[in-house]
PDB file of N, CA and C in Angstrom:
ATOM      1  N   UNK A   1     -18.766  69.896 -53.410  1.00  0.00           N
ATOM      2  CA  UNK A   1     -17.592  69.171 -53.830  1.00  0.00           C
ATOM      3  C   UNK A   1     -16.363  70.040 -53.597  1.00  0.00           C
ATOM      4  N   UNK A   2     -15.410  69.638 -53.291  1.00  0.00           N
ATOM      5  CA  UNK A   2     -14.052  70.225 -52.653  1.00  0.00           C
ATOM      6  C   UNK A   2     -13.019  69.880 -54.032  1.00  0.00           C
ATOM      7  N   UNK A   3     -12.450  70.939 -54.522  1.00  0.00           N
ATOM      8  CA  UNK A   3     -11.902  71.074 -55.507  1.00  0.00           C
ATOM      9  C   UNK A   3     -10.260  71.744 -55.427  1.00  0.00           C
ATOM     10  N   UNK A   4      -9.577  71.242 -55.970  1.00  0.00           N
ATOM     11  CA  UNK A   4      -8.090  71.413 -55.245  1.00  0.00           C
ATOM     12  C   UNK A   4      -7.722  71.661 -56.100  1.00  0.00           C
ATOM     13  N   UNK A   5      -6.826  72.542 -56.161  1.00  0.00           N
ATOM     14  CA  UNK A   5      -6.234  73.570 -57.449  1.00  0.00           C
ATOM     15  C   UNK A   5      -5.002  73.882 -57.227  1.00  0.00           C
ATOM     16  N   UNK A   6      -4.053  73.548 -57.528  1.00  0.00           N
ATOM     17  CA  UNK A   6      -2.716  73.621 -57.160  1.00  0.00           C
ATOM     18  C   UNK A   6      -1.753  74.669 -58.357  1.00  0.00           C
ATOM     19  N   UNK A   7      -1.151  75.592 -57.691  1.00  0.00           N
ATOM     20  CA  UNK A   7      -0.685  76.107 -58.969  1.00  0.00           C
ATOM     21  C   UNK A   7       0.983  76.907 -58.350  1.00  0.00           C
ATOM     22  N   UNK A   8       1.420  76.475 -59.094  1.00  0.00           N
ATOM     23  CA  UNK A   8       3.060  76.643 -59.088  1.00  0.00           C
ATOM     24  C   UNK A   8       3.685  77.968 -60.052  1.00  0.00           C
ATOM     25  N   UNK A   9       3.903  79.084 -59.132  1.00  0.00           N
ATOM     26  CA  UNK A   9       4.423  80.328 -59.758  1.00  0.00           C
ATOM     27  C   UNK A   9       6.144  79.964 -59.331  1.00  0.00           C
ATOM     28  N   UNK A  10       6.828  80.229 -59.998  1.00  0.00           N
ATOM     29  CA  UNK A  10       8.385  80.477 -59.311  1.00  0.00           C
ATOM     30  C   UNK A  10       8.898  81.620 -58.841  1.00  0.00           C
ATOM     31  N   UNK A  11       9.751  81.874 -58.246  1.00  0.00           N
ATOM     32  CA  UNK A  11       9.952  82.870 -57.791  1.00  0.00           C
ATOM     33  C   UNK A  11      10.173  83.974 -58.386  1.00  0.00           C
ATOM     34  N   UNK A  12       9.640  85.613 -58.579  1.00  0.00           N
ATOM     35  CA  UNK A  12       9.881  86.866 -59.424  1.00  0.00           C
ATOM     36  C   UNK A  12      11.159  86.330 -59.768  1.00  0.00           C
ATOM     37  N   UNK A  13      12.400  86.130 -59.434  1.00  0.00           N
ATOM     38  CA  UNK A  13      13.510  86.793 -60.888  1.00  0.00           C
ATOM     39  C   UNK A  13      14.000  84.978 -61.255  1.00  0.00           C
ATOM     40  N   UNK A  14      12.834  83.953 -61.142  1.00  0.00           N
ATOM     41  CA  UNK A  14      13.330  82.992 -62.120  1.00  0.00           C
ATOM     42  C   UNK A  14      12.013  83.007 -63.431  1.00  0.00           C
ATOM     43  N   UNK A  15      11.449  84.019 -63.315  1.00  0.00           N
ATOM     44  CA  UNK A  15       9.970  84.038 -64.149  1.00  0.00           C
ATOM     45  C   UNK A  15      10.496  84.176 -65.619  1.00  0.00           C
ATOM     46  N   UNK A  16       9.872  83.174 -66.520  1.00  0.00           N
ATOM     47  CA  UNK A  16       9.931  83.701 -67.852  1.00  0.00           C
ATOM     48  C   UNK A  16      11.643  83.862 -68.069  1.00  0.00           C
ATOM     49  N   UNK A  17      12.782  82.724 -67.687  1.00  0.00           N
ATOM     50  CA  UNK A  17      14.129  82.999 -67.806  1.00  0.00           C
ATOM     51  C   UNK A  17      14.108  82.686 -69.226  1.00  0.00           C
ATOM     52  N   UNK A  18      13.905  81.442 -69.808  1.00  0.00           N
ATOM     53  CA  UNK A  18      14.262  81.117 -71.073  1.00  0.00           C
ATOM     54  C   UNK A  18      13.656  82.073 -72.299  1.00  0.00           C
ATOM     55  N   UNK A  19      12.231  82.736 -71.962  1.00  0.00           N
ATOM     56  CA  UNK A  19      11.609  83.804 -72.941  1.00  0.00           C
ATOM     57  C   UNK A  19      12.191  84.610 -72.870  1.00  0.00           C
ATOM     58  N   UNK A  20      12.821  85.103 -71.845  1.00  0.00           N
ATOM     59  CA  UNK A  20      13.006  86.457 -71.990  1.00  0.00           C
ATOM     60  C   UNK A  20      14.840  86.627 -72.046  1.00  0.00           C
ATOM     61  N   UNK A  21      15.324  85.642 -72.204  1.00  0.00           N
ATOM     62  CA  UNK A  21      16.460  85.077 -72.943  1.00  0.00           C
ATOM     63  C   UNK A  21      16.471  85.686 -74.166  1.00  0.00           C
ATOM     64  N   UNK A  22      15.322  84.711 -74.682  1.00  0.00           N
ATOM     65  CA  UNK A  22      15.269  83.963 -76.134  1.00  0.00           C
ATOM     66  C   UNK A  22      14.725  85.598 -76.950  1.00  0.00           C
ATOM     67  N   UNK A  23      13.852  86.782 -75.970  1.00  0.00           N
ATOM     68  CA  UNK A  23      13.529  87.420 -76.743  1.00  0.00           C
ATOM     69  C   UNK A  23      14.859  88.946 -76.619  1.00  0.00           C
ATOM     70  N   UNK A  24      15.892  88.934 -75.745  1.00  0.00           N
ATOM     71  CA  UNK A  24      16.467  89.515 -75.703  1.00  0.00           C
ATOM     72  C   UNK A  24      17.604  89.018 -77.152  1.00  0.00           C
ATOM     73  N   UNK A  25      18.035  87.800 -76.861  1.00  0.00           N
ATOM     74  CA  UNK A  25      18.851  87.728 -78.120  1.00  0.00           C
ATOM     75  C   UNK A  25      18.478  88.228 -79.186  1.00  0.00           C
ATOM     76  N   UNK A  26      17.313  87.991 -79.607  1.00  0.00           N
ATOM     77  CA  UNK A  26      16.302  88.334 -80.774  1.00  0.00           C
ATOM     78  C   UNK A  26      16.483  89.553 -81.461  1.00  0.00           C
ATOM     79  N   UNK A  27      16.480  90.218 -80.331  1.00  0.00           N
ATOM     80  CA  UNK A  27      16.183  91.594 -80.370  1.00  0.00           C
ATOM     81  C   UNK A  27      17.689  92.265 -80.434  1.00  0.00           C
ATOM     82  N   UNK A  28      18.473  91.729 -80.242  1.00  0.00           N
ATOM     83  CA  UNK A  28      19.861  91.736 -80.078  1.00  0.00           C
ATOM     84  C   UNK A  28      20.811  91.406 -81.544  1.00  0.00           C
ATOM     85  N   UNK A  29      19.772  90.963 -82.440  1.00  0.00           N
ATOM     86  CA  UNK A  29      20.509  90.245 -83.561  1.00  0.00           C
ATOM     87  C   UNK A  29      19.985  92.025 -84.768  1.00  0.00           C
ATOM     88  N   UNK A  30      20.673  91.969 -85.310  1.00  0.00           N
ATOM     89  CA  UNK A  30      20.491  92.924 -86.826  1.00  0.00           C
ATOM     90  C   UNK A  30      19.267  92.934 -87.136  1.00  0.00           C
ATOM     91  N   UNK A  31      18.718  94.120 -87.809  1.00  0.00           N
ATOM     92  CA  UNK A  31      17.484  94.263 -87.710  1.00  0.00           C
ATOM     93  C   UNK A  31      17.557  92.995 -89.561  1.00  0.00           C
ATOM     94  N   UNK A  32      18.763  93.041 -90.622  1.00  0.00           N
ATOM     95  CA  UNK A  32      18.120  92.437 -91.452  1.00  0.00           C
ATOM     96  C   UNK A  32      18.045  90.768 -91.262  1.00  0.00           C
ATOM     97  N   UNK A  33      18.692  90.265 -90.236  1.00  0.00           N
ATOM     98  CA  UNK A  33      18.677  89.191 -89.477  1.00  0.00           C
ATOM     99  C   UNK A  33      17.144  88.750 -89.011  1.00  0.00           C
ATOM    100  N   UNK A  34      16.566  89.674 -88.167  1.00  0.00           N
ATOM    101  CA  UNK A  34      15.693  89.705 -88.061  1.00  0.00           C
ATOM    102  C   UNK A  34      14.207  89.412 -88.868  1.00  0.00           C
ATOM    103  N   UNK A  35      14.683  89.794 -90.111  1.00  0.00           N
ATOM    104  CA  UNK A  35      13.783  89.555 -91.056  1.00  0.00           C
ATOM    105  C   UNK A  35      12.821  88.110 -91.301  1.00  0.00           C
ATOM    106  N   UNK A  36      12.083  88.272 -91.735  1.00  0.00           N
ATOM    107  CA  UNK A  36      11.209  87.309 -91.804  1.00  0.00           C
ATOM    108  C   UNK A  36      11.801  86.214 -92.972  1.00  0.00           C
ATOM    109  N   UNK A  37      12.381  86.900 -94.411  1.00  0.00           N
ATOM    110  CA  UNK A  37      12.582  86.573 -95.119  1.00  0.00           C
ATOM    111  C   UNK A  37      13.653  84.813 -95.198  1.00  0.00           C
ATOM    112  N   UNK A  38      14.761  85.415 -93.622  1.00  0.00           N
ATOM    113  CA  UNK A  38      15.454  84.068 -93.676  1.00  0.00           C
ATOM    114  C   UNK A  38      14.561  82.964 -92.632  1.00  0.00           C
ATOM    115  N   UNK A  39      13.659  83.145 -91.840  1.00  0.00           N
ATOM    116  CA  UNK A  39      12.395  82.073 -91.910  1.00  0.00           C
ATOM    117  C   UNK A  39      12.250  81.339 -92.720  1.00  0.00           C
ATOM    118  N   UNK A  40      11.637  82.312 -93.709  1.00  0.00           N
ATOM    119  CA  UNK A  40      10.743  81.556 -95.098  1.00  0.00           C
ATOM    120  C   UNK A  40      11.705  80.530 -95.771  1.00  0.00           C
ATOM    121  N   UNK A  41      12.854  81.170 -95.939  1.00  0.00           N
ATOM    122  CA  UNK A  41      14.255  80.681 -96.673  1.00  0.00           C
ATOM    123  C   UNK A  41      14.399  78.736 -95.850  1.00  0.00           C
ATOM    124  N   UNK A  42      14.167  79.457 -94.614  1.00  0.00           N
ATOM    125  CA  UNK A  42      15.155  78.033 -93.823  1.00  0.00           C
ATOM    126  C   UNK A  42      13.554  76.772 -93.918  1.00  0.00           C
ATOM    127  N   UNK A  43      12.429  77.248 -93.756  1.00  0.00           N
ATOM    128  CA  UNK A  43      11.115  76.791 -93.961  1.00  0.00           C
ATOM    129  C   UNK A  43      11.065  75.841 -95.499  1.00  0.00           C
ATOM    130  N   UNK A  44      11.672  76.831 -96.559  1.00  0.00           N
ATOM    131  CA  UNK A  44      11.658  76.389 -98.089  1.00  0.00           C
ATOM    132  C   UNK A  44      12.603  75.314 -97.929  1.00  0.00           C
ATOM    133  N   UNK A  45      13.900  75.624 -97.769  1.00  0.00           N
ATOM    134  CA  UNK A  45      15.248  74.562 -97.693  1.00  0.00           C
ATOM    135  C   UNK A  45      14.127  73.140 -96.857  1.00  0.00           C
ATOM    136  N   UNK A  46      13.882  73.479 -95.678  1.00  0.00           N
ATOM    137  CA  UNK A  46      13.439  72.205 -94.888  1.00  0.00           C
ATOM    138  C   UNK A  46      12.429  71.488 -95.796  1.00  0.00           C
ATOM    139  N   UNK A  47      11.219  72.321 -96.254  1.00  0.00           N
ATOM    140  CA  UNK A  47      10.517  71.377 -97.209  1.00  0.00           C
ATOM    141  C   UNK A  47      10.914  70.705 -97.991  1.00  0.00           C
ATOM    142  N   UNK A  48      11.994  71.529 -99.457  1.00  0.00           N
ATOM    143  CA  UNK A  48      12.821  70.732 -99.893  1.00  0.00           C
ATOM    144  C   UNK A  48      13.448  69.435 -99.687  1.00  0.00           C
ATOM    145  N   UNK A  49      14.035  69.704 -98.712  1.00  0.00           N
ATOM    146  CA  UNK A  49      15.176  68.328 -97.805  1.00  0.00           C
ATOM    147  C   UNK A  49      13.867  67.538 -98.148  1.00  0.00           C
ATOM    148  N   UNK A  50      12.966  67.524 -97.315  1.00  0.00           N
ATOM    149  CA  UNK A  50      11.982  66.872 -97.102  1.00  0.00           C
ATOM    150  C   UNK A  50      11.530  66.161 -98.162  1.00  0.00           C
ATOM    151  N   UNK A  51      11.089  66.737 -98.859  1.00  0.00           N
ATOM    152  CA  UNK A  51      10.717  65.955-100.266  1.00  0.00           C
ATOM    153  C   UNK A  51      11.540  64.988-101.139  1.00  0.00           C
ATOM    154  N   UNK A  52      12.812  65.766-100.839  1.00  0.00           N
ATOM    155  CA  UNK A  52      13.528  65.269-102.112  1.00  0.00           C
ATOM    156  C   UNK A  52      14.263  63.451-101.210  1.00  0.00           C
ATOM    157  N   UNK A  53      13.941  63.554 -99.914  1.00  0.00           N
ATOM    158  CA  UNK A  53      13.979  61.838 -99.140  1.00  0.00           C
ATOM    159  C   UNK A  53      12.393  61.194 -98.976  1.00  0.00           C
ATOM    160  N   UNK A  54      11.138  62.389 -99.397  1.00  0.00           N
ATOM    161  CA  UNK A  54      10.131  60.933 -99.652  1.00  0.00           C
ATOM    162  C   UNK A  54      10.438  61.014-100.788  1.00  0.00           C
ATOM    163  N   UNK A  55      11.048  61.476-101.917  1.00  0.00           N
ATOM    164  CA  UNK A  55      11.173  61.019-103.501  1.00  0.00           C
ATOM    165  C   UNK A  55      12.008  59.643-103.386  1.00  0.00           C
ATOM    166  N   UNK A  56      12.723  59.739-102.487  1.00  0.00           N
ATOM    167  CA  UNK A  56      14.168  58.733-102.709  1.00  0.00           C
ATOM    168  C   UNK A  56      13.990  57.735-101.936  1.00  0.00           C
ATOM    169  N   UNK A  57      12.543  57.426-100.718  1.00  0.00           N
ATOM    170  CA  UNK A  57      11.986  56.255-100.613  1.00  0.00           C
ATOM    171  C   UNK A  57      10.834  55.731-101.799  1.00  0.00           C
ATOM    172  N   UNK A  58      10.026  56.984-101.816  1.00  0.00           N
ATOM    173  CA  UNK A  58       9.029  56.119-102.989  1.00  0.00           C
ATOM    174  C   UNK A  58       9.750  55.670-104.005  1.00  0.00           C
ATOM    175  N   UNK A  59      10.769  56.117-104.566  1.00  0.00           N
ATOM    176  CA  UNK A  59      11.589  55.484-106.043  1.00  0.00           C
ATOM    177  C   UNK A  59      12.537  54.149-105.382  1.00  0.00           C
ATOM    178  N   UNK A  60      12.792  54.113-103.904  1.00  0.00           N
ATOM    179  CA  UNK A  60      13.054  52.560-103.821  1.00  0.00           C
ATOM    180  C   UNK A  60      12.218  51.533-103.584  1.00  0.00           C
ATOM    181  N   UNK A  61      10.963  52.250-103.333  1.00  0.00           N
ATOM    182  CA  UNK A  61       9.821  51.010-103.291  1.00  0.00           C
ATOM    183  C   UNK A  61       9.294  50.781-104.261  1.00  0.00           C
ATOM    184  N   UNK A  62       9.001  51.673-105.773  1.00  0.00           N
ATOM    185  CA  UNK A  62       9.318  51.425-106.569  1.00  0.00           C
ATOM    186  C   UNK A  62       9.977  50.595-107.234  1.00  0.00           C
ATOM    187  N   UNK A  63      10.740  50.558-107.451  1.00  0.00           N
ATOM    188  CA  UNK A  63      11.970  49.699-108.195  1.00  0.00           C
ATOM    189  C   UNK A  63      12.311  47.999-106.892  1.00  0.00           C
ATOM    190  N   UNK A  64      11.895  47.888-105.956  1.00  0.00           N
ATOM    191  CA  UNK A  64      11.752  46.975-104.856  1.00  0.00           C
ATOM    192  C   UNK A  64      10.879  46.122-105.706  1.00  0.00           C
ATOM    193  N   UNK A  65       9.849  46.907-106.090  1.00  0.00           N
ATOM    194  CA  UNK A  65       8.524  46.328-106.607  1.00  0.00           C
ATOM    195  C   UNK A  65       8.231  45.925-107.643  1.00  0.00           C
ATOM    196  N   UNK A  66       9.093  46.189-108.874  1.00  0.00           N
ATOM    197  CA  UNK A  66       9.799  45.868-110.178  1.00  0.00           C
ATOM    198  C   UNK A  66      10.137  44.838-109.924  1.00  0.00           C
ATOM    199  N   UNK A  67      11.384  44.750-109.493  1.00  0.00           N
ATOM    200  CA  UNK A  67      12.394  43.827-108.864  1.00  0.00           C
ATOM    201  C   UNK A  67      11.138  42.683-108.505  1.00  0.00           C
ATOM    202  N   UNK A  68      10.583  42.727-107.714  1.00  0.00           N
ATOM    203  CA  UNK A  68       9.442  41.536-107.240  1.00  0.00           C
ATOM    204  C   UNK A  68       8.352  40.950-108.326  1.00  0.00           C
ATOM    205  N   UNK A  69       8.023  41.754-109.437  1.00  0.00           N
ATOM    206  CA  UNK A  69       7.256  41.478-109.545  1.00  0.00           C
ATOM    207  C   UNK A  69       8.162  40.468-111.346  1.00  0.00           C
ATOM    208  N   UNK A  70       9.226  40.796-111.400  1.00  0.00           N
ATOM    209  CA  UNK A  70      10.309  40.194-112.604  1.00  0.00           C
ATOM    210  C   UNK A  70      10.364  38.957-111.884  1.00  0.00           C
ATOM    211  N   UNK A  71      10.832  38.888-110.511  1.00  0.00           N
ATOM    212  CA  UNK A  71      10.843  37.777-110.180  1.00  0.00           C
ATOM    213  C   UNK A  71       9.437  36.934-109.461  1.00  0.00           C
ATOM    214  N   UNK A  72       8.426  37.194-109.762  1.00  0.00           N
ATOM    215  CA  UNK A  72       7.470  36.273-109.957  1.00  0.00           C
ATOM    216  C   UNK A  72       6.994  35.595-111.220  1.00  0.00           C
ATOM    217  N   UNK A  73       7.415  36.731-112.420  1.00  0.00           N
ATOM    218  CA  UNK A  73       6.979  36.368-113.456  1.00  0.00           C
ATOM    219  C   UNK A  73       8.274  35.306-113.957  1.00  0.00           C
ATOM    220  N   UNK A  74       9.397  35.004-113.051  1.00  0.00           N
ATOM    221  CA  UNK A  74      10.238  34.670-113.890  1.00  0.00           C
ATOM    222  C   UNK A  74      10.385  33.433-113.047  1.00  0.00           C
ATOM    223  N   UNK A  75      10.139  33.075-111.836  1.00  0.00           N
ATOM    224  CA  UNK A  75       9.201  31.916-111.209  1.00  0.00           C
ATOM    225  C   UNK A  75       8.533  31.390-112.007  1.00  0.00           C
ATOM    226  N   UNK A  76       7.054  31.896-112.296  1.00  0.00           N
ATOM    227  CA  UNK A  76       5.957  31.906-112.928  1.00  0.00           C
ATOM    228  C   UNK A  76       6.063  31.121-114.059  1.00  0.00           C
ATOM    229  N   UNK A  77       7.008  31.647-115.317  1.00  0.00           N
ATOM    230  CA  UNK A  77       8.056  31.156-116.576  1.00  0.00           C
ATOM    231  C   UNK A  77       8.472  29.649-116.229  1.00  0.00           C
ATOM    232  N   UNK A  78       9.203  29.671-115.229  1.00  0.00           N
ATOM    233  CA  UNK A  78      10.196  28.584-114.658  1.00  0.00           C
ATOM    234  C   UNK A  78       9.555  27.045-114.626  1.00  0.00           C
ATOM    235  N   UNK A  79       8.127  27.877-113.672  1.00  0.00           N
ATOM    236  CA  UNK A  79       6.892  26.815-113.604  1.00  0.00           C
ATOM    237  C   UNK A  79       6.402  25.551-114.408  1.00  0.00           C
ATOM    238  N   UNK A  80       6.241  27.581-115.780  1.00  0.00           N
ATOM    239  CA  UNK A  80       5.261  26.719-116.606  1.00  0.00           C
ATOM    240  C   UNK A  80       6.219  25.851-117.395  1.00  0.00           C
ATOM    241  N   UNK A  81       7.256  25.972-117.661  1.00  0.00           N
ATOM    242  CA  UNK A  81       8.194  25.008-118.766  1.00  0.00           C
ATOM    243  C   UNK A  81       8.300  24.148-117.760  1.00  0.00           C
ATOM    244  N   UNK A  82       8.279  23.599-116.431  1.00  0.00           N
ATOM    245  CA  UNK A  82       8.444  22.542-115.289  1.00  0.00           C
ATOM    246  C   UNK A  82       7.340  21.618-115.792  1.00  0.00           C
ATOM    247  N   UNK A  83       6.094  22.283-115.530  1.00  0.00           N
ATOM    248  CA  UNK A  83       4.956  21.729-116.336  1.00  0.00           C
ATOM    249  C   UNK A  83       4.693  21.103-117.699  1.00  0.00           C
ATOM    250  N   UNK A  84       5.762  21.479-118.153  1.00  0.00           N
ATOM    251  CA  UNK A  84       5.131  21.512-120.152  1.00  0.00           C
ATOM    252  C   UNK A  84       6.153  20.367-120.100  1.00  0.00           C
ATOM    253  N   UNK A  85       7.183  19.581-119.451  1.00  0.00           N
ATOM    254  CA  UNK A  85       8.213  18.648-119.470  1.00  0.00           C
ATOM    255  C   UNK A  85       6.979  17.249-119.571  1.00  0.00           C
ATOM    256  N   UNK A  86       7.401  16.327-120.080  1.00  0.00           N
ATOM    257  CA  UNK A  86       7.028  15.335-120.720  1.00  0.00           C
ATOM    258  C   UNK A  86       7.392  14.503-119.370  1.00  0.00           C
ATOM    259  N   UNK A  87       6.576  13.509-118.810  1.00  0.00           N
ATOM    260  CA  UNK A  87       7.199  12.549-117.564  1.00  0.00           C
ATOM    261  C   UNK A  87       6.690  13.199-116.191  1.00  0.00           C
ATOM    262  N   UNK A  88       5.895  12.672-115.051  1.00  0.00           N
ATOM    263  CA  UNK A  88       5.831  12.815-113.769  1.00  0.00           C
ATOM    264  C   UNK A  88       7.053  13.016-113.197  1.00  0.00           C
ATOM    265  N   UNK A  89       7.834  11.887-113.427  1.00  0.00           N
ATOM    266  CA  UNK A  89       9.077  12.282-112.336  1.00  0.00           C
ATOM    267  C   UNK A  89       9.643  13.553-112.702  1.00  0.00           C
ATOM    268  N   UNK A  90      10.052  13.539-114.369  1.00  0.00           N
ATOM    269  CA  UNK A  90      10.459  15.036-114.284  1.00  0.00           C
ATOM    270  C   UNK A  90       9.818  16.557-114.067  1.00  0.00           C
ATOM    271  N   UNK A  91       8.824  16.194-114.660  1.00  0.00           N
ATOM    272  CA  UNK A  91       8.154  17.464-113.840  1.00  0.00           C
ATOM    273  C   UNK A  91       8.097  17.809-112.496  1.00  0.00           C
ATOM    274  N   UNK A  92       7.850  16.578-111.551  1.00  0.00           N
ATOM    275  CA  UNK A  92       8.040  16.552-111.013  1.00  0.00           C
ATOM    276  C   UNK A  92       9.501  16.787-109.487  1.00  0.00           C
ATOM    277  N   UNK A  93      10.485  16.746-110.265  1.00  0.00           N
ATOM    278  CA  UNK A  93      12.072  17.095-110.146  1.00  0.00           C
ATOM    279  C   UNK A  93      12.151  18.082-110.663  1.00  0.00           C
ATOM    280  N   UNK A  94      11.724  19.153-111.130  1.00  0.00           N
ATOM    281  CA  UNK A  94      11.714  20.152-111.767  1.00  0.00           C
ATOM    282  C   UNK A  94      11.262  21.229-110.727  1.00  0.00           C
ATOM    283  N   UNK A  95       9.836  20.726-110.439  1.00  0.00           N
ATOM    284  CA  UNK A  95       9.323  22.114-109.779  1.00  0.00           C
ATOM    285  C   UNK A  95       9.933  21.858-108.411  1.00  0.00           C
ATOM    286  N   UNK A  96      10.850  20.790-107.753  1.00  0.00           N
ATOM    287  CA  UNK A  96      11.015  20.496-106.284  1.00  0.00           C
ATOM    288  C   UNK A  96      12.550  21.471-106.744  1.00  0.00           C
ATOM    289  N   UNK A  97      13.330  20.808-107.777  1.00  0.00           N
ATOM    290  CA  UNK A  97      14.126  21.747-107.616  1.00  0.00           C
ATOM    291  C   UNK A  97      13.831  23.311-108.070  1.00  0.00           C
ATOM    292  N   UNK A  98      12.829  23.715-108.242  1.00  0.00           N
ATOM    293  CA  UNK A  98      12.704  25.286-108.580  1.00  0.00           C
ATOM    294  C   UNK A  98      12.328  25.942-107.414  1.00  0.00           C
ATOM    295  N   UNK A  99      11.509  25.042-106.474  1.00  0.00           N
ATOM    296  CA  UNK A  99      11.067  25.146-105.273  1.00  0.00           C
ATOM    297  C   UNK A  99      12.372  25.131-103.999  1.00  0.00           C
ATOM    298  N   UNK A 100      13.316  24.768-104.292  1.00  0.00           N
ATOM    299  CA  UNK A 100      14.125  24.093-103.011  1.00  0.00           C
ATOM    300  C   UNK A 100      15.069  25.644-102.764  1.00  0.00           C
ATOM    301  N   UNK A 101      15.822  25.523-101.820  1.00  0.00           N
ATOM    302  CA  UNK A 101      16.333  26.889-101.681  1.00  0.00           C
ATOM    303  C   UNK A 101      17.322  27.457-102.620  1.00  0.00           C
ATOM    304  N   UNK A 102      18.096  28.611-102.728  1.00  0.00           N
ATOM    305  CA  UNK A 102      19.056  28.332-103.669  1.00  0.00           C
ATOM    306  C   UNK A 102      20.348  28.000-103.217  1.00  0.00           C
ATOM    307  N   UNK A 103      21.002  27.612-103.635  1.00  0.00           N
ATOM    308  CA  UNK A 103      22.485  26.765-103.786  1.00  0.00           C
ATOM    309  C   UNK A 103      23.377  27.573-102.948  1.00  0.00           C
ATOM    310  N   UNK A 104      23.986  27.079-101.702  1.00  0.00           N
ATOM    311  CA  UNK A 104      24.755  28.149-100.787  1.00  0.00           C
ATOM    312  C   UNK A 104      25.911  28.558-101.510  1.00  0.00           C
ATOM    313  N   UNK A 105      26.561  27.848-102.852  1.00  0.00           N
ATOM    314  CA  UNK A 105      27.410  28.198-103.648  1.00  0.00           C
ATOM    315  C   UNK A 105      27.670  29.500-104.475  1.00  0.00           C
ATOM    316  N   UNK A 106      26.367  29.817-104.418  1.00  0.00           N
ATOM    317  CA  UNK A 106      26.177  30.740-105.196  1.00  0.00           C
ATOM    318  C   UNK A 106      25.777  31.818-104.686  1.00  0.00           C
ATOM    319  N   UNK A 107      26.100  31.848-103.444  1.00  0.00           N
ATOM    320  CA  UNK A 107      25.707  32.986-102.848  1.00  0.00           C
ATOM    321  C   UNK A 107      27.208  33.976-102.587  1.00  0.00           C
ATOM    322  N   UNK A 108      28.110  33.094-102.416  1.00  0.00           N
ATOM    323  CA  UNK A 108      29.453  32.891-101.988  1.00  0.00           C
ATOM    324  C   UNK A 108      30.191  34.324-103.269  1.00  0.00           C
ATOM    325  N   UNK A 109      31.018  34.421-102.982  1.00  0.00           N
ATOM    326  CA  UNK A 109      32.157  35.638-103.422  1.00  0.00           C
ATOM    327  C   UNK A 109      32.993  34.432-104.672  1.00  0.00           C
ATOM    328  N   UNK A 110      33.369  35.968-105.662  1.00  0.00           N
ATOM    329  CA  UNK A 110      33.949  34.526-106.984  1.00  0.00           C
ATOM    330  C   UNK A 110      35.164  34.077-106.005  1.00  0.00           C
ATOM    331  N   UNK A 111      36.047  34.484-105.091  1.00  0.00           N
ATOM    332  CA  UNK A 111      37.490  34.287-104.749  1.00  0.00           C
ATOM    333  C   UNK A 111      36.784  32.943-103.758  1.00  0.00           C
ATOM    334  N   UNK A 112      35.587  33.120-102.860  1.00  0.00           N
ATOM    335  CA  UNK A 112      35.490  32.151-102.025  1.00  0.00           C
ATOM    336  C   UNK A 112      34.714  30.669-102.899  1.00  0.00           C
ATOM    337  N   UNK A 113      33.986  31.100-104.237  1.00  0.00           N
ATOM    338  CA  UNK A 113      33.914  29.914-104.781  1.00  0.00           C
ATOM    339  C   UNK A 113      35.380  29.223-105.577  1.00  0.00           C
ATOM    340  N   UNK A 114      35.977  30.144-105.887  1.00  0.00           N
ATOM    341  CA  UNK A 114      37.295  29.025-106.527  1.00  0.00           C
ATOM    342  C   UNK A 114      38.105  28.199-105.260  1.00  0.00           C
ATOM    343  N   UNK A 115      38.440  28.944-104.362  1.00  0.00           N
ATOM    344  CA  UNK A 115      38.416  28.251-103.108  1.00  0.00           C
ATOM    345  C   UNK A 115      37.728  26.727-102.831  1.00  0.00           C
ATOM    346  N   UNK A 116      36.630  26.463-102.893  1.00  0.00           N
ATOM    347  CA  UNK A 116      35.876  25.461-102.353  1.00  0.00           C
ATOM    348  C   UNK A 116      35.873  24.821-103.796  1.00  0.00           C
ATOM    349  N   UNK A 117      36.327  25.295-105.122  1.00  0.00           N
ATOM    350  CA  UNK A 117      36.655  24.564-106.301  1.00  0.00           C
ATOM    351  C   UNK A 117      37.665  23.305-105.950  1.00  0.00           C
ATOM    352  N   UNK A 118      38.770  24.249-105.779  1.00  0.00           N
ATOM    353  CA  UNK A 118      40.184  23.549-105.520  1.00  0.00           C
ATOM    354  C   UNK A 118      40.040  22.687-104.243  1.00  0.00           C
ATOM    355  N   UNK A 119      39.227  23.036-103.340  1.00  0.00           N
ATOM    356  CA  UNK A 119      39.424  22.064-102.195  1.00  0.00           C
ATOM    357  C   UNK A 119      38.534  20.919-102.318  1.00  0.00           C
ATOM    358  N   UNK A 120      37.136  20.883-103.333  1.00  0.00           N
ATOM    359  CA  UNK A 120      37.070  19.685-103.988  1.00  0.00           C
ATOM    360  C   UNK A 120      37.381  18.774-104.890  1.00  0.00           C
ATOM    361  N   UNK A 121      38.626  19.119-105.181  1.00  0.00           N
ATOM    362  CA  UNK A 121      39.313  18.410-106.602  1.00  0.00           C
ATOM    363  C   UNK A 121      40.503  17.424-105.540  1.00  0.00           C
TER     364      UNK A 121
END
């Protein structure tokens, strides 16, 4: 079997440009620069950062999930008094309107509902 091996050296003085860059600066900086210690430092800070934004997603999915679960139970509530109403039709008119979307009125800004006040009067 014929096996082809291709291998790409660059030329002696482009060899190792960016290492031997990267280890001249290095070596170029203060020996307390050098230290290991501001590693560890910039390593600690990064974990930190780190944590303290999965804290500040899990506590909004959290509270997302609150939020969801008030408003099922408060659906749920809505239901059962829809139910407990005396009469088909009204119960019936009850859960269609608990069911139906909510009111585009009320979605609206207080300045843009007095607006659409006055322009129905």
């Amino acid at each position: 079997m014929n096996r082809y091996r291709i291998v790409f050296s660059p030329p002696p003085g482009k060899r190792l440009g960016l290492a031997r860059a990267t280890r001249i600066w290095w070596h170029g900086l203060p020996a307390e620069l050098r230290s290991t210690k501001w590693a560890a430092m910039l390593c600690g800070l990064t974990i930190v950062a780190l944590l303290m934004g999965f804290h500040q997603v899990v506590q909004s999915a959290v509270a997302q999930g609150a939020l969801f679960r008030m408003n099922a139970a408060t659906h749920a509530q809505a239901e059962w008094r829809c139910h407990a109403l005396q009469g088909q039709r009204l119960r019936e008119s009850c859960v269609n309107q608990l069911n139906s979307p909510p009111n585009e009125l009320a979605d609206t800004t207080p300045a843009g509902l007095a607006a659409v006040q006055v322009a129905q009067r």
